[in-house]
Protein backbone atom coordinates (compact mmCIF):
# COMPACT_ATOMS: atom_id res chain seq x y z
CA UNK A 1 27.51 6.56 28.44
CA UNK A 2 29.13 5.70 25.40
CA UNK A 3 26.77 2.98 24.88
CA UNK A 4 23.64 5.38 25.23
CA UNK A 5 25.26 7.85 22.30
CA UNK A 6 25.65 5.32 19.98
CA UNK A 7 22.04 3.75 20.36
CA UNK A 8 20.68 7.60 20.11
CA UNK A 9 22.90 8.35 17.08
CA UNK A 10 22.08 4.85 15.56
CA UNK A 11 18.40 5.34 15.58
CA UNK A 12 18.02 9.05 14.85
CA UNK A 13 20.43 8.42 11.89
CA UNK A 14 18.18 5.30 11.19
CA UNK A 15 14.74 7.15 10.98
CA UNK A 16 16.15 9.61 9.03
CA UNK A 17 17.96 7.46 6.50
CA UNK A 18 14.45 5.87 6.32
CA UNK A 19 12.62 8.94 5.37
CA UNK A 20 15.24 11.24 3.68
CA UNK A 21 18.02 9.57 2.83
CA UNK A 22 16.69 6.19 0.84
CA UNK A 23 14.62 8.94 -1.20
CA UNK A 24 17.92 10.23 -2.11
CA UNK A 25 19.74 7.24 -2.27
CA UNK A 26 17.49 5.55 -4.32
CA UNK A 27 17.02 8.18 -6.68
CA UNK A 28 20.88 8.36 -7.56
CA UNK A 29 20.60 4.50 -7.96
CA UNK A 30 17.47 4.35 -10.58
CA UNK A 31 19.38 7.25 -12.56
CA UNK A 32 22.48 5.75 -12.62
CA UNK A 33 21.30 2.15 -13.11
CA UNK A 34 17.97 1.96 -13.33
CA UNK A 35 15.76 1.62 -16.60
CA UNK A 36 15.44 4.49 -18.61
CA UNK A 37 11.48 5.63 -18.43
CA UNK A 38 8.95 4.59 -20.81
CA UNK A 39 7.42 6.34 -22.95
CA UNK A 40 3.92 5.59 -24.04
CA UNK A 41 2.73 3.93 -27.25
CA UNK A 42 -0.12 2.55 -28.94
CA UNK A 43 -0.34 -0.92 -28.37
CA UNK A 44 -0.96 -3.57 -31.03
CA UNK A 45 -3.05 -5.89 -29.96
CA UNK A 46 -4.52 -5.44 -26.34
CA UNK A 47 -4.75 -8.87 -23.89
CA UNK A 48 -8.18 -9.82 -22.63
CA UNK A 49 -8.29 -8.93 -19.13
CA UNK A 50 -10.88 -10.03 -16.37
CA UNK A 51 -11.68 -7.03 -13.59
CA UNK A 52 -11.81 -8.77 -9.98
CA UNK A 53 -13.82 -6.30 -7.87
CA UNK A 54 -13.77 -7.72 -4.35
CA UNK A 55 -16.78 -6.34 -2.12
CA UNK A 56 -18.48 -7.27 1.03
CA UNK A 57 -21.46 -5.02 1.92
CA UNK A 58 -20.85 -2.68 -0.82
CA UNK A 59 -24.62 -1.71 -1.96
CA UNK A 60 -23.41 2.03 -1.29
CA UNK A 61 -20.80 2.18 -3.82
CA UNK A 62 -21.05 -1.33 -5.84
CA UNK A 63 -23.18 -0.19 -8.90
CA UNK A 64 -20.99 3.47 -9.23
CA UNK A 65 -18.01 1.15 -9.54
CA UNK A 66 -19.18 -1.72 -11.97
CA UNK A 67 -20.85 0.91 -14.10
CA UNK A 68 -17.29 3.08 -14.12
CA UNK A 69 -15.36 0.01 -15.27
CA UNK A 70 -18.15 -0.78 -17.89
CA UNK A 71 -17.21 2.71 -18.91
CA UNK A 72 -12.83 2.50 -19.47
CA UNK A 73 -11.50 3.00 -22.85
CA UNK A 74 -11.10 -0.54 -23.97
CA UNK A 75 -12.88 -2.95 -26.03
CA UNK A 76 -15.88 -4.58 -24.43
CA UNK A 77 -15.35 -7.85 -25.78
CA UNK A 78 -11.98 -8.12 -24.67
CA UNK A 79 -12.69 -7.48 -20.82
CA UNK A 80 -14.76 -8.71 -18.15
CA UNK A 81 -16.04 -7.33 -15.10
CA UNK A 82 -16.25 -9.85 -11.74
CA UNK A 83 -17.30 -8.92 -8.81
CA UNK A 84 -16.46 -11.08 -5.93
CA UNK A 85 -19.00 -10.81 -2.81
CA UNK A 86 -16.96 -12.44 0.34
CA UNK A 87 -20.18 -12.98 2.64
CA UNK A 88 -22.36 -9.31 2.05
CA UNK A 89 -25.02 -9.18 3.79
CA UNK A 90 -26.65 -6.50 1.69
CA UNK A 91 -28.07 -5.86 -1.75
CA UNK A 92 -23.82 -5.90 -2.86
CA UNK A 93 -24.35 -9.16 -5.26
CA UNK A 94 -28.48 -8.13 -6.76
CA UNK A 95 -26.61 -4.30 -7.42
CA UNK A 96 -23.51 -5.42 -8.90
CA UNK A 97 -25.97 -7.74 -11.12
CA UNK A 98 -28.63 -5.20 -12.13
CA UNK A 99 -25.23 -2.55 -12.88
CA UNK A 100 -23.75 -4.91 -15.68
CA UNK A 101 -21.13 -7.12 -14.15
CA UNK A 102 -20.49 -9.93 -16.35
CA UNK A 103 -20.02 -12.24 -13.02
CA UNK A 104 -21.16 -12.01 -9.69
CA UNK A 105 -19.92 -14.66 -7.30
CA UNK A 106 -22.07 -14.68 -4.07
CA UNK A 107 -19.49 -16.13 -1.65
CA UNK A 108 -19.39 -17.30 2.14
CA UNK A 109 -17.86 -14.94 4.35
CA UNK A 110 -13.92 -15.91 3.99
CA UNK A 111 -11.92 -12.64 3.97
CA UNK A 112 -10.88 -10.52 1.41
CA UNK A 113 -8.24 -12.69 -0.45
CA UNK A 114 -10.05 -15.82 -0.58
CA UNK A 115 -12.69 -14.01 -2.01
CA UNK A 116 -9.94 -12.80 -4.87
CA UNK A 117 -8.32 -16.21 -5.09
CA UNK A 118 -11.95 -17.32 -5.92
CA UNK A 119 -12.81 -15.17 -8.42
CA UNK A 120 -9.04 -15.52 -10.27
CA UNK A 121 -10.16 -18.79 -10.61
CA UNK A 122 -13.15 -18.22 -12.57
CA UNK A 123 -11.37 -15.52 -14.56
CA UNK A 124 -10.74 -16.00 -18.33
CA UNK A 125 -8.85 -12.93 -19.12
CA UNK A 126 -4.93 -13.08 -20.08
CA UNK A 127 -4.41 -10.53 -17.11
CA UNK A 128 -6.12 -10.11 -13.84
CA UNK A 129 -7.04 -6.44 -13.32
CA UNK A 130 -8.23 -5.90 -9.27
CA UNK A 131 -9.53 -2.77 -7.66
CA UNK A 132 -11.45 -1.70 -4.72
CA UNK A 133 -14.95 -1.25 -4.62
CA UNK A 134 -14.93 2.78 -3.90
CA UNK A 135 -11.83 3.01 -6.38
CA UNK A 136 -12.98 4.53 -9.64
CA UNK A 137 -10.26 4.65 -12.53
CA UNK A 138 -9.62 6.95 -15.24
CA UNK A 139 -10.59 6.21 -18.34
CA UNK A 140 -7.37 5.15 -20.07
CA UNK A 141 -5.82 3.73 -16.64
CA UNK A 142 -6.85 -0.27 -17.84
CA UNK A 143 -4.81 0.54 -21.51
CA UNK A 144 -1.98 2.10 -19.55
CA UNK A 145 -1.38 -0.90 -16.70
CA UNK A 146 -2.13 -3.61 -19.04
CA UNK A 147 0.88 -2.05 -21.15
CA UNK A 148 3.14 -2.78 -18.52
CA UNK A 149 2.82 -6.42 -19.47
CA UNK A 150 4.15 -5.99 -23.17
CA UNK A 151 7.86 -6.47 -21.04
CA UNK A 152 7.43 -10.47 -20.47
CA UNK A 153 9.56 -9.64 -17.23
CA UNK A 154 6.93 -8.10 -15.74
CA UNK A 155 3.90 -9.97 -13.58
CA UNK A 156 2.87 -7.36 -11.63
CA UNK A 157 1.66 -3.75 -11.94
CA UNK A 158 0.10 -1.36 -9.66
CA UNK A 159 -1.11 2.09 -10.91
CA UNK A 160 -0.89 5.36 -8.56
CA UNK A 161 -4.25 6.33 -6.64
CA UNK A 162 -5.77 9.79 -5.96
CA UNK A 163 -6.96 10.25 -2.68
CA UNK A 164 -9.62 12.65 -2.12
CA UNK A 165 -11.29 13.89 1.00
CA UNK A 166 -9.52 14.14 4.66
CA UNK A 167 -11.93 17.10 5.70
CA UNK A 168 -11.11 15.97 9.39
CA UNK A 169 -7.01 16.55 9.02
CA UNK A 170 -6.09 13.34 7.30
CA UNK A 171 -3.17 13.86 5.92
CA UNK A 172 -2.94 10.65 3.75
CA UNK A 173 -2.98 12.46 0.47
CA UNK A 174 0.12 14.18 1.12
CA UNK A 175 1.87 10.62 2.37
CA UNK A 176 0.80 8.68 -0.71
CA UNK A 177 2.56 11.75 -3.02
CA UNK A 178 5.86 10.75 -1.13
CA UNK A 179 5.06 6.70 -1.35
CA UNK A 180 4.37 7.22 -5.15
CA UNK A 181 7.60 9.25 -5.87
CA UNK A 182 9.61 6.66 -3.78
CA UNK A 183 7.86 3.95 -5.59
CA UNK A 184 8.63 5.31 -8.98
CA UNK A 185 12.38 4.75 -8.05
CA UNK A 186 11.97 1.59 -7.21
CA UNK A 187 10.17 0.60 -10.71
CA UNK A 188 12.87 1.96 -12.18
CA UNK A 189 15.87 0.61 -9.97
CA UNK A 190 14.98 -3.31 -9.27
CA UNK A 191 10.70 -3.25 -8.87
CA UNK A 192 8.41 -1.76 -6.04
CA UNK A 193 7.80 -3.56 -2.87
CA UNK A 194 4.80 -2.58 -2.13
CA UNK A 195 1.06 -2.07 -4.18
CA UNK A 196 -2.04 -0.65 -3.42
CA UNK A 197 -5.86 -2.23 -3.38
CA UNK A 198 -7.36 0.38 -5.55
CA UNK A 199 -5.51 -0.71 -8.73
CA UNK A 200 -3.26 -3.14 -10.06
CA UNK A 201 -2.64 -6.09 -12.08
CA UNK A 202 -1.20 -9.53 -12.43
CA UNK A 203 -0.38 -12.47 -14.67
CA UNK A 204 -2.78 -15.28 -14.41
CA UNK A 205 0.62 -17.29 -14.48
CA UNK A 206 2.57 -15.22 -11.74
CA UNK A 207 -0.69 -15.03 -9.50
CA UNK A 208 -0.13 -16.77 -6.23
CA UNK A 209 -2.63 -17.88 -3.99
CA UNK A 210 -2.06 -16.38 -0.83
CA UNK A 211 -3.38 -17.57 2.55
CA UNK A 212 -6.72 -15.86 3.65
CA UNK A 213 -4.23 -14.04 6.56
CA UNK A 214 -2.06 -12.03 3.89
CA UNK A 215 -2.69 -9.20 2.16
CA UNK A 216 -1.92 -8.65 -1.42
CA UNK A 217 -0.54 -5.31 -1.31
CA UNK A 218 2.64 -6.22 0.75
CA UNK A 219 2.97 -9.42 -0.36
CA UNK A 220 2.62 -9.87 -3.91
CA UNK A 221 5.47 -7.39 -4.84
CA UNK A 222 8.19 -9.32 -3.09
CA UNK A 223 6.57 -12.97 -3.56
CA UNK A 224 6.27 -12.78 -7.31
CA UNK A 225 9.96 -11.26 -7.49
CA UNK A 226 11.67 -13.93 -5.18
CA UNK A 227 9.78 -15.91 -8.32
CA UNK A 228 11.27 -14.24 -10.81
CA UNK A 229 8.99 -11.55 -11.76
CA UNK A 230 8.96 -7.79 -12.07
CA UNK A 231 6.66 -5.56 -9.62
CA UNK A 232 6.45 -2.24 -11.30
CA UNK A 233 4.75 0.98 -10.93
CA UNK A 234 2.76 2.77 -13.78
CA UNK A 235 1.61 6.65 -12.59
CA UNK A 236 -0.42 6.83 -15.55
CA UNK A 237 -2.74 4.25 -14.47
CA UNK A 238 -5.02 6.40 -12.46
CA UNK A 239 -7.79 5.82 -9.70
CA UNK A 240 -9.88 7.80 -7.49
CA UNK A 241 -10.26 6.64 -4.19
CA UNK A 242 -11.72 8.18 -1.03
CA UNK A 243 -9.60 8.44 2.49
CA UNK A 244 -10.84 8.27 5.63
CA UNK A 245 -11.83 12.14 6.83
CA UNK A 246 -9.98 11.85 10.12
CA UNK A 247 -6.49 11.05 11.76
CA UNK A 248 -8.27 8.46 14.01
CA UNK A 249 -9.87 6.93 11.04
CA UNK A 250 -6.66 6.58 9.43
CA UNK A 251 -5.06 4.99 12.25
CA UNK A 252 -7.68 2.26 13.13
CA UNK A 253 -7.54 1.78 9.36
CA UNK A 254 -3.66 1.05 9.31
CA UNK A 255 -3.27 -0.81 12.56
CA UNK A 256 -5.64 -3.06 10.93
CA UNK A 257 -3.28 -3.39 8.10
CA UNK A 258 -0.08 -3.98 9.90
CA UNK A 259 -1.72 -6.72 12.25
CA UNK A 260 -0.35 -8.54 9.39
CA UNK A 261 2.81 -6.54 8.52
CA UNK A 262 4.82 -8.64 11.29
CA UNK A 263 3.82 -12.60 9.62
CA UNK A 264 4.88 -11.07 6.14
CA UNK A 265 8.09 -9.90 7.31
CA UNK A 266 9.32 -12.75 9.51
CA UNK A 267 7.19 -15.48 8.71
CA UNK A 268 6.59 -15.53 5.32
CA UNK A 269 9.76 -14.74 4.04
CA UNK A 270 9.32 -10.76 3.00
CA UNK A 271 13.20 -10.23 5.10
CA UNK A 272 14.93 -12.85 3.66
CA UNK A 273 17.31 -12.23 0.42
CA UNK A 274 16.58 -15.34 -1.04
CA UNK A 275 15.41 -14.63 -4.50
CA UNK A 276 16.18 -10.85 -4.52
CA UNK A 277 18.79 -9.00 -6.45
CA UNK A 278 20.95 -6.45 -4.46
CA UNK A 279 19.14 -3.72 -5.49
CA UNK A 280 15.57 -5.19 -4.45
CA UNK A 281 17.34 -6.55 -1.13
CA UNK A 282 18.21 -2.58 -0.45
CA UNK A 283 14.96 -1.49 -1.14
CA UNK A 284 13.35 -3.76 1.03
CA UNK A 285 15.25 -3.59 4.28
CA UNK A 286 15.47 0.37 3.85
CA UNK A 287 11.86 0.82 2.49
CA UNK A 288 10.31 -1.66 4.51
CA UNK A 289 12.18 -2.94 7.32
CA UNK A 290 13.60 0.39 8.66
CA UNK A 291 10.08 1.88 7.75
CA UNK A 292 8.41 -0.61 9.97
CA UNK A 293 11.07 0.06 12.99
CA UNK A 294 10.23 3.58 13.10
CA UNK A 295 8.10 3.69 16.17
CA UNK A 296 10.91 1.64 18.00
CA UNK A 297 13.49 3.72 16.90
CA UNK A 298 11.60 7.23 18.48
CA UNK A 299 11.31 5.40 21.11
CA UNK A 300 15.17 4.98 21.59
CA UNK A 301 15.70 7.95 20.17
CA UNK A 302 13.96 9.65 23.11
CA UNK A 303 15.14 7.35 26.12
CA UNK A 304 18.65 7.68 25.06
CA UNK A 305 18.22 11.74 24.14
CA UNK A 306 16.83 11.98 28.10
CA UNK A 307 19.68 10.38 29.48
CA UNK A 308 22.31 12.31 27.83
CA UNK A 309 20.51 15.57 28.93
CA UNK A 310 23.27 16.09 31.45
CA UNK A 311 25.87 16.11 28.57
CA UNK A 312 23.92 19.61 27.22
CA UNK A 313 24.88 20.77 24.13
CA UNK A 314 23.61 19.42 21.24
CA UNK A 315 21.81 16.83 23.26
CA UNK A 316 19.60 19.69 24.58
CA UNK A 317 18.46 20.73 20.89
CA UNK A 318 18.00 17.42 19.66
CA UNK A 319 15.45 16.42 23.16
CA UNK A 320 13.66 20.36 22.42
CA UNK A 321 13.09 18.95 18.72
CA UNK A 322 12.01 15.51 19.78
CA UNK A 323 9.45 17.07 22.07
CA UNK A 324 8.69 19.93 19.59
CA UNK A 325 7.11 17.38 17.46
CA UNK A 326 5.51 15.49 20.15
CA UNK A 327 3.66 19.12 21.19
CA UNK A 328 2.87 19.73 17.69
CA UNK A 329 1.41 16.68 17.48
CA UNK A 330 -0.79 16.87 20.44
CA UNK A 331 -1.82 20.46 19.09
CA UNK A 332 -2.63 19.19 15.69
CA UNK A 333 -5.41 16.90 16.69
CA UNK A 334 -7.57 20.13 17.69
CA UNK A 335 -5.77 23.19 16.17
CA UNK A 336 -6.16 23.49 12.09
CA UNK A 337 -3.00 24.58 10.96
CA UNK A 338 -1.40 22.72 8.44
CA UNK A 339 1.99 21.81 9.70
CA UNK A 340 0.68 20.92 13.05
CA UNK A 341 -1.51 18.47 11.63
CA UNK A 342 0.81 16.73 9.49
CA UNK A 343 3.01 16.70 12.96
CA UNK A 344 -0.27 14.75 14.34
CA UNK A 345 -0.77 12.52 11.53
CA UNK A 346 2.95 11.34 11.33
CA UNK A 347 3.11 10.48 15.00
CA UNK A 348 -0.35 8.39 14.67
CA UNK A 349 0.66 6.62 11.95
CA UNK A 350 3.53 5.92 13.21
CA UNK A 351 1.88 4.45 16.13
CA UNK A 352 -0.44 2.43 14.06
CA UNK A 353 2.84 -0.10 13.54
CA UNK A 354 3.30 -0.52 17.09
CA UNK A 355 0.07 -1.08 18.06
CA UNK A 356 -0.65 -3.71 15.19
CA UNK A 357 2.46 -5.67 16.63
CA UNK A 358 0.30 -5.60 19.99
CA UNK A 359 -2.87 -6.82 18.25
CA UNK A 360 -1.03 -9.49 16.46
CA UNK A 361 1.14 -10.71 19.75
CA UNK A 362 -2.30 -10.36 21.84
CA UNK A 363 -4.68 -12.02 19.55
CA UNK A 364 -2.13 -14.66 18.27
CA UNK A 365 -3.18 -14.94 14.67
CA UNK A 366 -4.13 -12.17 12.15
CA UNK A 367 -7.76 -12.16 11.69
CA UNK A 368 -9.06 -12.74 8.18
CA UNK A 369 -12.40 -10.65 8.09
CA UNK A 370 -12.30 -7.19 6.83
CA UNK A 371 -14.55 -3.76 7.09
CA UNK A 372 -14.73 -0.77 5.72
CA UNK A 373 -13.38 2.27 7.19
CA UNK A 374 -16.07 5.26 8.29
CA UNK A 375 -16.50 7.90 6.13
CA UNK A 376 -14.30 6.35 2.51
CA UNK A 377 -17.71 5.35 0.37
């Protein structure tokens, strides 16, 4: 029996350290030794920068988003616009052309990043810039991220994303206001470990060309710092970008993504402290590994909560909570209240890990091809 408390306490301290208490923790560490935050001047002479805009069957959205970058505050003849086409079958490639892209490269179908480690080789700019094809940035959010690089430390940027929509119940929106306040720690603290598609930025020096398989977003963070490079965060740098209306939506949309998760963590070296400074080495086994062993750790949370039921007490309340949220999770798929449905969209997601650690240990490999998700263009 003693054996059974200890696993329950172990994980329900462990999935709340991972959602509560590294905010906390991390937050105390970035004030006490973390850099001081920037403030923003005018920069003196701005780096040429090349756009990668990676797109397969994009006709819906591909001229909106050339014609937005065409329209940033910065100089025209100091940035380029490249759209990278990884096998589209549609009019992506003549609309991206006819809409002012300065580059168009009509690829074979390869995936996503070998369609981006394409076009960085064609690029000519002193920084790559990337976004998604249905993110559209804010005016000033190239000037701000590119600012990032004045620090020679620095070889990686992402900027903070907007998400609009959810009219189904997604509940994304409110997640990514959490991710970016976490993330803003990190910056500060030892560098974030984890980016986003919609808008970021590299040094054509620090840019590493990952195997069709990976995915930037994860990887890039903690590759280019086991380098010696800084991943930072820059709020100011602002896209738009549209989430998938429903739960469902979001959860086919992030199993997808962590089919993958498991080869970055154990494979390609995201767990091991090689190359990390303590502070990074917290941040990714509390941000990242404990975040990833969430669905695992309900799981024992629950089957270690039911077996103590005979001890009553507080084991009672803690197995009415656990299935509290399971109810209001199951009610929040049809009912429209607001804290039911972020009940609903936590357990999916949550689920979404587990279930892309089936698809990868069923398929065998992580499949390379990528689609876009109902409902974001």
């Amino acid at each position: 029996m003693l054996l059974i408390e200890i696993s329950f306490w172990s994980a329900l301290g462990l999935i709340v350290y991972a959602h509560l208490g590294y905010p906390l923790l991390l937050w105390l560490l970035s004030e006490l030794f973390g850099e001081p935050a920037r403030s923003r001047r005018a920069q003196d002479a701005l780096p040429t920068v090349t756009l990668i805009i990676p797109a397969h069957d994009e006709a819906e959205v591909i001229a909106r988003r050339v014609e937005n970058a065409l329209a940033l505050d910065y100089p025209r003849d100091r940035f380029e616009v490249l759209v990278a086409s990884d096998g589209s079958t549609d009019r992506t490639v003549e609309l991206a052309r006819e809409a002012g892209a300065d580059l168009v490269l009509d690829l074979p179908r390869g995936g996503k990043v070998a369609a981006l480690n394409a076009a960085a080789r064609q690029a000519q700019g002193t920084i790559f810039a990337f976004s998604d094809a249905n993110a559209y940035w804010r005016p000033d959010a190239l000037r701000r991220l590119v600012a990032r690089f004045e620090d020679e430390n620095v070889g990686y940027a992402c900027g903070q994303v907007h998400f609009t929509g959810g009219e189904e119940g997604n509940q994304e929106g409110l997640y990514w206001r959490y991710e970016m306040a976490v993330r803003r720690s990190e910056s500060r603290l030892a560098g974030i470990t984890g980016g986003n598609g919609a808008i970021y930025a590299v040094r054509p020096e620090a840019y590493v060309e990952l195997k069709a398989d990976r995915g930037q977003d994860l990887s890039f963070p903690f590759e280019l710092t086991k380098r010696g490079w800084r991943a930072v965060y820059e709020p100011g740098a602002l896209a738009e970008e549209r989430m998938a209306p429903s739960v469902e939506g979001e959860f086919r949309r992030k199993r997808r993504m962590m089919w993958g998760l498991w080869d970055a963590m154990l494979k390609y070296g995201m767990l091991s402290p090689r190359g990390y400074s303590p502070g990074y080495l917290v941040e990714i086994y509390s941000h990242r590994l404990l975040r990833y062993l969430t669905p695992f750790l309900h799981v024992i949370a629950l089957l270690a909560n039911a077996a103590l039921l005979s001890e009553g007490g507080i084991y009672s309340l803690t197995m009415g909570m656990q299935l509290c949220l399971l109810a209001a999770a199951a009610l929040g798929r049809f009912i429209p209240l607001w804290p039911l449905r972020v009940a609903y969209y936590y357990v999916t997601v949550t689920a979404s890990i587990a279930a892309g650690l089936w698809d990868r240990l069923r398929a065998g490999e992580v499949p390379i091809g990528w689609e876009k998700v109902e409902g974001t263009r």
